[in-house]
C-alpha atoms as a PDB file:
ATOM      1  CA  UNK A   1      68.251 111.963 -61.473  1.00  0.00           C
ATOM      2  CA  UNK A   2      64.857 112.095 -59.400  1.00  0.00           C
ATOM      3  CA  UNK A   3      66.381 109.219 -57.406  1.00  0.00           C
ATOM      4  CA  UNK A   4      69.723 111.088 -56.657  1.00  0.00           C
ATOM      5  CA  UNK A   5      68.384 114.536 -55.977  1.00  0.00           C
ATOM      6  CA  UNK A   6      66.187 112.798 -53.266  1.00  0.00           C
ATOM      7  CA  UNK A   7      69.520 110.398 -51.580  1.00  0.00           C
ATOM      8  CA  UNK A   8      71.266 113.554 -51.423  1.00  0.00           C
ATOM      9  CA  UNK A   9      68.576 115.762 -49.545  1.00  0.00           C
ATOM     10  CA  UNK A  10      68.269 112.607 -46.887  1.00  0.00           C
ATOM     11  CA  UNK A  11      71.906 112.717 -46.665  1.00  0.00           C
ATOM     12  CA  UNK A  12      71.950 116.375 -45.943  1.00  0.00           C
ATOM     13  CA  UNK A  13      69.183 115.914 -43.287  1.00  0.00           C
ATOM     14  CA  UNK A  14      71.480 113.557 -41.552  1.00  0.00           C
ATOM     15  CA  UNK A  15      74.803 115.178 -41.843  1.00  0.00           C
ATOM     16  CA  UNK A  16      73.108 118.565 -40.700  1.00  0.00           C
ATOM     17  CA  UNK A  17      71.556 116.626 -37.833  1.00  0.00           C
ATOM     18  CA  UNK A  18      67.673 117.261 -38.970  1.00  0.00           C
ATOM     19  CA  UNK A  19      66.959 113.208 -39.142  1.00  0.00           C
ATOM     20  CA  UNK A  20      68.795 110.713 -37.319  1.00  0.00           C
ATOM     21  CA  UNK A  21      69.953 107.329 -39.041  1.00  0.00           C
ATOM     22  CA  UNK A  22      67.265 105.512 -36.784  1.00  0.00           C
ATOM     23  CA  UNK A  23      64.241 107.764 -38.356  1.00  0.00           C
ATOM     24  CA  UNK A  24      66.398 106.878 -41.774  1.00  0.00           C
ATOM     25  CA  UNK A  25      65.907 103.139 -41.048  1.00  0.00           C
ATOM     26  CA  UNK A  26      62.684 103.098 -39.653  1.00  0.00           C
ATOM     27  CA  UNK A  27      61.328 104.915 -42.931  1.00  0.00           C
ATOM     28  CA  UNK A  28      58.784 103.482 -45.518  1.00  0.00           C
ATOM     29  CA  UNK A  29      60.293 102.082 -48.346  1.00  0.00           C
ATOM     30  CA  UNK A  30      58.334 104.251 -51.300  1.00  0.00           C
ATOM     31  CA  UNK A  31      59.473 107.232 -49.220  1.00  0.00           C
ATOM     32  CA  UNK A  32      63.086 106.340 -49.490  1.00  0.00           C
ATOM     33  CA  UNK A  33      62.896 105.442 -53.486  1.00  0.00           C
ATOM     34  CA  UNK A  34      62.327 107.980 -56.376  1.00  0.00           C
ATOM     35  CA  UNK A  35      59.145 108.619 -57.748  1.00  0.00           C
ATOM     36  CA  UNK A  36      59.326 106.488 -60.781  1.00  0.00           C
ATOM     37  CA  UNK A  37      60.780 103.449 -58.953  1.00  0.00           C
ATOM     38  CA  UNK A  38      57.661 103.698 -56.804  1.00  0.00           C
ATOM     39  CA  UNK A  39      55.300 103.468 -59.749  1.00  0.00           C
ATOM     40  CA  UNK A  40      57.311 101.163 -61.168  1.00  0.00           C
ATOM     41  CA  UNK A  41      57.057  98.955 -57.664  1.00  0.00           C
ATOM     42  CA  UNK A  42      52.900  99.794 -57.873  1.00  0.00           C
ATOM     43  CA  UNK A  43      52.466  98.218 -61.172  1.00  0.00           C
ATOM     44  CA  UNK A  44      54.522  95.028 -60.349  1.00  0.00           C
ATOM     45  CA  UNK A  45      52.139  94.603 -56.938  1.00  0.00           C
ATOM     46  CA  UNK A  46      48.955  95.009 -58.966  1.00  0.00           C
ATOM     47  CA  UNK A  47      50.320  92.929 -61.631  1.00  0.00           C
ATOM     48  CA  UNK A  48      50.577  90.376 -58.252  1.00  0.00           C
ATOM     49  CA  UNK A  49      47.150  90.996 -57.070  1.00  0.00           C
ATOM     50  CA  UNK A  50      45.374  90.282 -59.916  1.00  0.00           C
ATOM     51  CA  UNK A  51      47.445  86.672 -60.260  1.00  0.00           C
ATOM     52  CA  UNK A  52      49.547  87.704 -63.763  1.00  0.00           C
ATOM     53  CA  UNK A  53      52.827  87.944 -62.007  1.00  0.00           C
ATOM     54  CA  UNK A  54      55.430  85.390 -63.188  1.00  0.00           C
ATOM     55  CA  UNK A  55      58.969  84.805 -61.688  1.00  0.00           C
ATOM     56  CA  UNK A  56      61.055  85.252 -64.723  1.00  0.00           C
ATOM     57  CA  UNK A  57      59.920  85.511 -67.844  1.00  0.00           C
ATOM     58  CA  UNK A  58      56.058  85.196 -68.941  1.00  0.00           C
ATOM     59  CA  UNK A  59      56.881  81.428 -69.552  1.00  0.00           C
ATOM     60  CA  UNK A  60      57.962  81.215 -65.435  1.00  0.00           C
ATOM     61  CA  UNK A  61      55.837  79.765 -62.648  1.00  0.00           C
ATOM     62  CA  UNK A  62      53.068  82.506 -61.350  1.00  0.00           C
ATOM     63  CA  UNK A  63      54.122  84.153 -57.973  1.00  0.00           C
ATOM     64  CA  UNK A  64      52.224  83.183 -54.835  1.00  0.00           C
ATOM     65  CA  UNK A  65      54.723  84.264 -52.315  1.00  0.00           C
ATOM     66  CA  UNK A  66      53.796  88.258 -51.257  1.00  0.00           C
ATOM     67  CA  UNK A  67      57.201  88.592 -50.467  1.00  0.00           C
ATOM     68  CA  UNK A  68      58.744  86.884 -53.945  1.00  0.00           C
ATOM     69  CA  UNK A  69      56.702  90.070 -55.522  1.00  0.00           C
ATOM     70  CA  UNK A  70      58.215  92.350 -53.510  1.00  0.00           C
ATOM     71  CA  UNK A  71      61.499  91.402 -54.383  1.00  0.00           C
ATOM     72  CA  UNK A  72      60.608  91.357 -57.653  1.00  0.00           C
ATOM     73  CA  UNK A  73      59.257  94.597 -58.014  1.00  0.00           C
ATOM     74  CA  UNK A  74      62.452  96.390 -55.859  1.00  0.00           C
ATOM     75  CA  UNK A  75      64.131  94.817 -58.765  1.00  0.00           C
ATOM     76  CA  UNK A  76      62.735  95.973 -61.452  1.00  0.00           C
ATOM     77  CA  UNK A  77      62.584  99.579 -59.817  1.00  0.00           C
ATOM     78  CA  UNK A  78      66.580  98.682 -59.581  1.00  0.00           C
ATOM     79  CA  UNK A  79      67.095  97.698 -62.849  1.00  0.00           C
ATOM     80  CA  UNK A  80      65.137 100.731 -64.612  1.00  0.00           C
ATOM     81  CA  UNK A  81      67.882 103.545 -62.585  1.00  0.00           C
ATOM     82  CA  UNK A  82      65.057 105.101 -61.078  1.00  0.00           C
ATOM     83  CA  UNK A  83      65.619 103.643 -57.430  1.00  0.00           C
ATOM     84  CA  UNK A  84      67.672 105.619 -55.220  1.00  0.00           C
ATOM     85  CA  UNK A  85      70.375 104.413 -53.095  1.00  0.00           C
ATOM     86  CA  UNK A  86      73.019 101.347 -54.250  1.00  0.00           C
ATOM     87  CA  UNK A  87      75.931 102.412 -56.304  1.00  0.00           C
ATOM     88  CA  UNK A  88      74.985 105.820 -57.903  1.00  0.00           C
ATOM     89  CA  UNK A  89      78.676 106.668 -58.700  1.00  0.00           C
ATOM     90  CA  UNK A  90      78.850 104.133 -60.735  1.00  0.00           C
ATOM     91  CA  UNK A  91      75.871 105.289 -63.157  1.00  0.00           C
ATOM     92  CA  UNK A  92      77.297 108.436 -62.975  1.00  0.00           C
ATOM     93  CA  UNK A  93      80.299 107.110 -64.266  1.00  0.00           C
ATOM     94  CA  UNK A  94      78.734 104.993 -67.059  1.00  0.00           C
ATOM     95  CA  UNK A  95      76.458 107.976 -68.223  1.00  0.00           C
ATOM     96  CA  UNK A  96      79.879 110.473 -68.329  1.00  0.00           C
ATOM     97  CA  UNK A  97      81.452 108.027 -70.591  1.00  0.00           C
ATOM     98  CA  UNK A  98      78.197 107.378 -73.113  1.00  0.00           C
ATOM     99  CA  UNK A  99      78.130 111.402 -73.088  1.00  0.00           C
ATOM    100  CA  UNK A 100      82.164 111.953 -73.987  1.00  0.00           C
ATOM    101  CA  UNK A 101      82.121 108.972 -76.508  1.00  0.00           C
ATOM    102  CA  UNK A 102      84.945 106.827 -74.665  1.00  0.00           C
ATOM    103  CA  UNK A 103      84.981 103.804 -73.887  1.00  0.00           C
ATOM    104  CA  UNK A 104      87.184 102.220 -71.203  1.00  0.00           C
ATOM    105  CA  UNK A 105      91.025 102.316 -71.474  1.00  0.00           C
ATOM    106  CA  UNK A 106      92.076  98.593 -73.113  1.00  0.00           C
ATOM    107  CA  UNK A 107      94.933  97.249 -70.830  1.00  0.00           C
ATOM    108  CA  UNK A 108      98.103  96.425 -72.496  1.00  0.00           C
ATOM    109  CA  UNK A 109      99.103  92.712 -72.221  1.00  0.00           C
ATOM    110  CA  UNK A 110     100.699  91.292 -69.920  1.00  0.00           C
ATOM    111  CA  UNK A 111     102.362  88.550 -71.350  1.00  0.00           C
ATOM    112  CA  UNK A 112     106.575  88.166 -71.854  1.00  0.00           C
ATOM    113  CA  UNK A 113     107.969  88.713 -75.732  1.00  0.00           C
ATOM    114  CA  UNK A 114     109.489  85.014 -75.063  1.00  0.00           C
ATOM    115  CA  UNK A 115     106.072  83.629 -73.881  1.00  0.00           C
ATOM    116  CA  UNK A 116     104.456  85.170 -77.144  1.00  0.00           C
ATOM    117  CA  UNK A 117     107.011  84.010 -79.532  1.00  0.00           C
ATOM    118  CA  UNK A 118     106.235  80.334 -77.817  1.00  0.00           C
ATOM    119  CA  UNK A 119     102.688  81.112 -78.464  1.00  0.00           C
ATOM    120  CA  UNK A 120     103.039  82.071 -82.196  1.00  0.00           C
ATOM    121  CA  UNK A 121     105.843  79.065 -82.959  1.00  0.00           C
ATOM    122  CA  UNK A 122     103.957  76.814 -81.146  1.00  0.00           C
ATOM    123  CA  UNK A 123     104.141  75.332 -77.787  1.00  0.00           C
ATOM    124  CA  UNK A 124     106.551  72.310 -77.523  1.00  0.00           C
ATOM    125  CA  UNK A 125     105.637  69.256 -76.386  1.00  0.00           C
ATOM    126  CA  UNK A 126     106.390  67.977 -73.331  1.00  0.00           C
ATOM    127  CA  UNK A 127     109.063  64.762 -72.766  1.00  0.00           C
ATOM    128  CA  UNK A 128     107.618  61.879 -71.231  1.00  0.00           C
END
């Protein structure tokens, strides 16, 4: 929620004319993420620094690459919800439908009553 609140202040700030979109782009990363995808980001770059880092799971290779880590961590900040920016709409949507207890409506088939009756007789061979 952190991570929204903050997207939708910066999006205010442009739309109101207060920041520009070439002060948006030219903005430090941390500043444009929510604060727990920037810890989140710090502990994967110490975890690089100090050589325990590994691309994958512990079993992986150890990272050398500064910029592999980065990606890495922006990842991880990803894949915990608390980065801003990406799809938001569709966490939003997700989280609604844990909350109300639904799941998503089951499509009915599309398949023809004769096709179906060929699939529960069996399908015929073909002639040679």
């Amino acid at each position: 929620k952190t991570g929204e609140k903050n997207t939708s202040n910066i999006a205010k700030k442009i739309a109101s004319g207060k920041m520009s979109p070439k002060q948006y782009a030219t903005m430090e990363t941390s500043e444009k993420m929510a604060k727990g995808g920037q810890t989140k980001v710090g502990k994967v770059m110490r975890e690089f620094g100090q050589g325990k880092l590994h691309s994958g799971s512990k079993k992986g290779p150890v990272v050398k690459s500064r910029k592999q880590a980065i990606a890495i961590a922006l990842s991880e900040a990803g894949k915990s919800k608390m980065a801003k920016g990406g799809r938001p709409g569709l966490w939003a949507n997700i989280n609604a439908r844990k909350k109300a207890g639904t799941s998503r409506p089951k499509s009915k088939s599309t398949i023809s009553p004769k096709a179906y009756a060929n699939m529960k007789a069996g399908f015929p061979k073909k002639k040679k």
